[in-house]
C-alpha atoms as a PDB file:
ATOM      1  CA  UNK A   1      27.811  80.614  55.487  1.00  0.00           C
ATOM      2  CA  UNK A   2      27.372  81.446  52.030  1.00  0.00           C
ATOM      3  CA  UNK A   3      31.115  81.326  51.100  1.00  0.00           C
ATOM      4  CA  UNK A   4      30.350  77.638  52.744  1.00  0.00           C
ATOM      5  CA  UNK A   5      27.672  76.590  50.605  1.00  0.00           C
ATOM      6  CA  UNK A   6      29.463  77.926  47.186  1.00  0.00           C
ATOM      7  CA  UNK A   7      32.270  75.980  48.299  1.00  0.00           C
ATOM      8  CA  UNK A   8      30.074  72.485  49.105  1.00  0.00           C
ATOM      9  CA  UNK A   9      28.486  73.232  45.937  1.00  0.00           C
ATOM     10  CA  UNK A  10      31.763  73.624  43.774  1.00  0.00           C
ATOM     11  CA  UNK A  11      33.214  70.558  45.871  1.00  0.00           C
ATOM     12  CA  UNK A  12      29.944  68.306  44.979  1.00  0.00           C
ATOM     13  CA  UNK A  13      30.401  69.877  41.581  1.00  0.00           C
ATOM     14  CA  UNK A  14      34.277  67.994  40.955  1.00  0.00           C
ATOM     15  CA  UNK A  15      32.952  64.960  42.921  1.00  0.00           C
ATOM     16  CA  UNK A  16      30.891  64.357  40.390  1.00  0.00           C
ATOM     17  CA  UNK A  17      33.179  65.422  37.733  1.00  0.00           C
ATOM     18  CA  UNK A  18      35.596  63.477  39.765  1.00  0.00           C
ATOM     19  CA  UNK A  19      32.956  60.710  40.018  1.00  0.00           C
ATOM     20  CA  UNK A  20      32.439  60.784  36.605  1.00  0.00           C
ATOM     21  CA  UNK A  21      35.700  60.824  35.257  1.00  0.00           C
ATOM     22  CA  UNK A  22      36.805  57.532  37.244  1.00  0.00           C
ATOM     23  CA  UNK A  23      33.405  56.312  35.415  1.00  0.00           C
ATOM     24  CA  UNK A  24      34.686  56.758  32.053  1.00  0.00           C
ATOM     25  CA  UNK A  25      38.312  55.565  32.876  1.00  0.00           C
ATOM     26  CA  UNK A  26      36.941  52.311  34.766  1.00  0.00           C
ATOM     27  CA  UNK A  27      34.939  51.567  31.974  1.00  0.00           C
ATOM     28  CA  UNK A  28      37.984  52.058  29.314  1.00  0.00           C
ATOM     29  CA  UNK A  29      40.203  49.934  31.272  1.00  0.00           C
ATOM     30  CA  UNK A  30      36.725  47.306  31.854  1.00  0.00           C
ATOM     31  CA  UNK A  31      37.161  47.440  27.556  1.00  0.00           C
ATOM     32  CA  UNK A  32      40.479  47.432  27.513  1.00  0.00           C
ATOM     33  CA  UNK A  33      40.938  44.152  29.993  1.00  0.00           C
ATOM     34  CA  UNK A  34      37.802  42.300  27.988  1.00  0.00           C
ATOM     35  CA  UNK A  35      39.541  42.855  24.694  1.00  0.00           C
ATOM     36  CA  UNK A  36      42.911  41.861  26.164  1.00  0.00           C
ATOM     37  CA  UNK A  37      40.618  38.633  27.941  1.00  0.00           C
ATOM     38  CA  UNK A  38      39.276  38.024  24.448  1.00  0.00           C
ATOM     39  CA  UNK A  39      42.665  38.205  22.848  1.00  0.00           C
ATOM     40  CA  UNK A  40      44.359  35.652  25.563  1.00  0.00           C
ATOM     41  CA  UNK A  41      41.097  33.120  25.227  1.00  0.00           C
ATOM     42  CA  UNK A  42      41.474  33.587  21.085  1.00  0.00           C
ATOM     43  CA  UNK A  43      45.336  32.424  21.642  1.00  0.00           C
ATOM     44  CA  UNK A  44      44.312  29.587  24.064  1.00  0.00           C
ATOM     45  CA  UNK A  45      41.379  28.369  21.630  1.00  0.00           C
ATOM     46  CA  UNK A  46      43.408  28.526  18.770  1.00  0.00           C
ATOM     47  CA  UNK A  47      46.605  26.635  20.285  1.00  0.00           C
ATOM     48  CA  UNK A  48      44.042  23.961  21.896  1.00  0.00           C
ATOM     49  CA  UNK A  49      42.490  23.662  18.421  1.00  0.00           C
ATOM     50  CA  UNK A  50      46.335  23.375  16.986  1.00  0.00           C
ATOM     51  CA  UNK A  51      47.156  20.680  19.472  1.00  0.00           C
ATOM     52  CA  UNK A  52      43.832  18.937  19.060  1.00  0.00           C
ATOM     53  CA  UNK A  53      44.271  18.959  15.303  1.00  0.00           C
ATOM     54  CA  UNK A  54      48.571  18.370  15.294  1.00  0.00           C
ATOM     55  CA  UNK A  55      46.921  15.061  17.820  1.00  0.00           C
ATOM     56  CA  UNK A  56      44.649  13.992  15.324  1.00  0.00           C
ATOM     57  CA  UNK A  57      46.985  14.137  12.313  1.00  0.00           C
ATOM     58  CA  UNK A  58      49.595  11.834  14.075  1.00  0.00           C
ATOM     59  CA  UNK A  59      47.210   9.548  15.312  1.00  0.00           C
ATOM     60  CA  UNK A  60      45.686   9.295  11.587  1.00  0.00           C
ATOM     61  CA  UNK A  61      49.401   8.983  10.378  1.00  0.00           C
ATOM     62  CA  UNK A  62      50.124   6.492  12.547  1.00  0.00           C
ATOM     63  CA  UNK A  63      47.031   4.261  11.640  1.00  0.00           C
ATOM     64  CA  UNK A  64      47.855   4.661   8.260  1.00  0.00           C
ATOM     65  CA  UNK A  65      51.459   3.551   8.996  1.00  0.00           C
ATOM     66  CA  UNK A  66      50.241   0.615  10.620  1.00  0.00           C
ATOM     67  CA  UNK A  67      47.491   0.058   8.309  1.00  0.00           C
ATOM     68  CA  UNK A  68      49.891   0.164   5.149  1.00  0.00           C
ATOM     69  CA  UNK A  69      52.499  -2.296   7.367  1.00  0.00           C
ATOM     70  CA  UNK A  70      50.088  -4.780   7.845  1.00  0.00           C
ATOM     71  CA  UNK A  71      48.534  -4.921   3.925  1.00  0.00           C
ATOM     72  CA  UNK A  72      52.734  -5.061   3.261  1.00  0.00           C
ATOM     73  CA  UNK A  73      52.923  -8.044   5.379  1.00  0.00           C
ATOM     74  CA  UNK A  74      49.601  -9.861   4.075  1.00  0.00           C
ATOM     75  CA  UNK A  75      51.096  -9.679   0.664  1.00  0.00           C
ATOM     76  CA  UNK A  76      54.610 -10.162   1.467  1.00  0.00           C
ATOM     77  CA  UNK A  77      53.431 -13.604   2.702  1.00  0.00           C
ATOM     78  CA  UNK A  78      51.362 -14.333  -0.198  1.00  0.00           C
ATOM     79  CA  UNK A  79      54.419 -14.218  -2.157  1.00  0.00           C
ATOM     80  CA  UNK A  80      56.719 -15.967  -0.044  1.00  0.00           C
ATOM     81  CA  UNK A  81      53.717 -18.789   0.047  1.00  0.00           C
ATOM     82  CA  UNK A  82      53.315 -18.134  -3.457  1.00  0.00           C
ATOM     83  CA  UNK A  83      57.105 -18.626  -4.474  1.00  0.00           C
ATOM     84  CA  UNK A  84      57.386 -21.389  -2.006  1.00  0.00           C
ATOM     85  CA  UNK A  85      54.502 -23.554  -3.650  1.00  0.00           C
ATOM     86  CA  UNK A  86      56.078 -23.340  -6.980  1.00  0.00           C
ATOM     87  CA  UNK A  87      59.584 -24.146  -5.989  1.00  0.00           C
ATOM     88  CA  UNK A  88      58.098 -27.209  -3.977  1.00  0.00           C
ATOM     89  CA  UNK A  89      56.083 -27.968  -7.289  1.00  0.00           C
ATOM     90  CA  UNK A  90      59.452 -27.897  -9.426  1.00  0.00           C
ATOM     91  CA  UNK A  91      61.081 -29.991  -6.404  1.00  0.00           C
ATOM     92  CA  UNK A  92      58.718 -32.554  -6.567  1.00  0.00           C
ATOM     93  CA  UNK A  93      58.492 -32.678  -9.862  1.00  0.00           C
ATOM     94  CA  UNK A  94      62.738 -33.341 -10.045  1.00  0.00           C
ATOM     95  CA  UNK A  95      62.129 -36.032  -7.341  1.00  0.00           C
ATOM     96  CA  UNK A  96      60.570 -37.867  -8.432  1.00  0.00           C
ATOM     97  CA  UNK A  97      61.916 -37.604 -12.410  1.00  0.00           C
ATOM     98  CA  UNK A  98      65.253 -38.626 -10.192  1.00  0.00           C
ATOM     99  CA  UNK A  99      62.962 -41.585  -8.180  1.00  0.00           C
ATOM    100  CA  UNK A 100      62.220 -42.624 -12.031  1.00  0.00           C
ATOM    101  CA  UNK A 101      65.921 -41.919 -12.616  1.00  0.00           C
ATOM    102  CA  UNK A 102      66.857 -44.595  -9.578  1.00  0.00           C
ATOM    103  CA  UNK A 103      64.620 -47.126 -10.223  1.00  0.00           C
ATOM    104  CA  UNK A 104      65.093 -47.097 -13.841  1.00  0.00           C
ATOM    105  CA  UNK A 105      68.643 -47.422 -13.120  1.00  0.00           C
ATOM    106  CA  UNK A 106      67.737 -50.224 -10.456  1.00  0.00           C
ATOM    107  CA  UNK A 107      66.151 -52.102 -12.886  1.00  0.00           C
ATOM    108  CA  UNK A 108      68.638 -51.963 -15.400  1.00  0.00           C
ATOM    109  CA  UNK A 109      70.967 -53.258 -13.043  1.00  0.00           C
ATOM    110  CA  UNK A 110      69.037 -56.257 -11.786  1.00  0.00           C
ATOM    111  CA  UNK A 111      68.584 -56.864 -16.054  1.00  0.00           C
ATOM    112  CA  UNK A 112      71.959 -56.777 -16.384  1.00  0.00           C
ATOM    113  CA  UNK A 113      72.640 -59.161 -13.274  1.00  0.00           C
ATOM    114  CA  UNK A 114      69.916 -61.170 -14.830  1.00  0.00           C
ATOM    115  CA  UNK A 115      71.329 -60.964 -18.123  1.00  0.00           C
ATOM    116  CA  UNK A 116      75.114 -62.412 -16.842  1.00  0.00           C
ATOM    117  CA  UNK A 117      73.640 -64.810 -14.198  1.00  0.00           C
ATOM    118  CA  UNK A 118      71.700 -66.358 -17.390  1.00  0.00           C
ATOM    119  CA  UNK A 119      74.635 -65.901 -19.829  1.00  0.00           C
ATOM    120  CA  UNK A 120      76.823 -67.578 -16.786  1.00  0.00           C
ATOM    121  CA  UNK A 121      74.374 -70.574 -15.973  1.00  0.00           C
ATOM    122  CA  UNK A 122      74.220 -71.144 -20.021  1.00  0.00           C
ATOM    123  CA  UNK A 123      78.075 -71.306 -20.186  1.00  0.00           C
ATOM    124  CA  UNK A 124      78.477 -73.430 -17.438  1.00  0.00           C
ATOM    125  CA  UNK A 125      75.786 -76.083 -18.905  1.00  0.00           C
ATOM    126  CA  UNK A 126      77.468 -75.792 -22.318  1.00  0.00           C
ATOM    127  CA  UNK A 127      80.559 -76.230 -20.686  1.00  0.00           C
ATOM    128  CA  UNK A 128      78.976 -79.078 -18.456  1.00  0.00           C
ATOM    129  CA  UNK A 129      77.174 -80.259 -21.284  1.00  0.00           C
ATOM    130  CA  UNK A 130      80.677 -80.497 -23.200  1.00  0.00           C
ATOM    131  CA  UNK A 131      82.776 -82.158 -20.119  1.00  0.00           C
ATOM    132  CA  UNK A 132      80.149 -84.385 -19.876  1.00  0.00           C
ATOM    133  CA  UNK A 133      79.923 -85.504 -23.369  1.00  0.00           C
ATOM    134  CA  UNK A 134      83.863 -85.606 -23.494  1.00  0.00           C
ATOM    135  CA  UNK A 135      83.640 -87.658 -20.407  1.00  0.00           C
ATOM    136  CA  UNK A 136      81.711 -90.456 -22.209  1.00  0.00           C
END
């Protein structure tokens, strides 16, 4: 019996070396799998933070972009309104110096046409005038 209880002894002895041992090594590998945990939520935090931040960047980009098109347009049509008021300015302005032109030239005409008819109707008395007093 005694060689029995030196050898429950010794065997309760290195199960709780044993015991402790798997204590130690459980709680190395609990460190080791945290750090490794820490490590893989650090990557995933960091790319959702890169996506989050690449997301914002084009979206600002893009409003900029869209932004800048629109202020491009806005003044692009002030110009074209711009350069169109003038050149309709400068075409009204030959219009009507050409309306002038015309009626100027109309009037001149129907002076002229005056001027013959009246040069015509004074011949023709003269020449009546002449007849008639030859006549007599």
């Amino acid at each position: 019996k005694l060689q029995a209880l030196s050898r429950g002894r010794k065997a309760a002895h290195e199960f709780k070396r044993q015991k402790h041992a798997n204590a130690i090594l459980q709680r190395a590998a609990r460190v080791m799998i945290n750090k490794q945990n820490d490590r893989v939520m650090h990557f995933a935090a960091t790319e959702i933070q890169r996506t989050w931040r690449g997301y914002q960047a084009n979206t600002s980009f893009l409003f900029c972009v869209m932004h800048s098109m629109m202020i491009q347009a806005s003044v692009r049509g002030m110009m074209a309104r711009k350069k169109y008021n003038s050149q309709r300015t400068s075409v009204l302005i030959l219009q009507r110096a050409y309306r002038f032109y015309l009626n100027r030239k109309k009037v001149r005409a129907a002076t002229e046409l005056q001027r013959m008819w009246r040069g015509f109707s004074s011949r023709k008395t003269s020449h009546d005038a002449m007849l008639s007093s030859l006549m007599k």
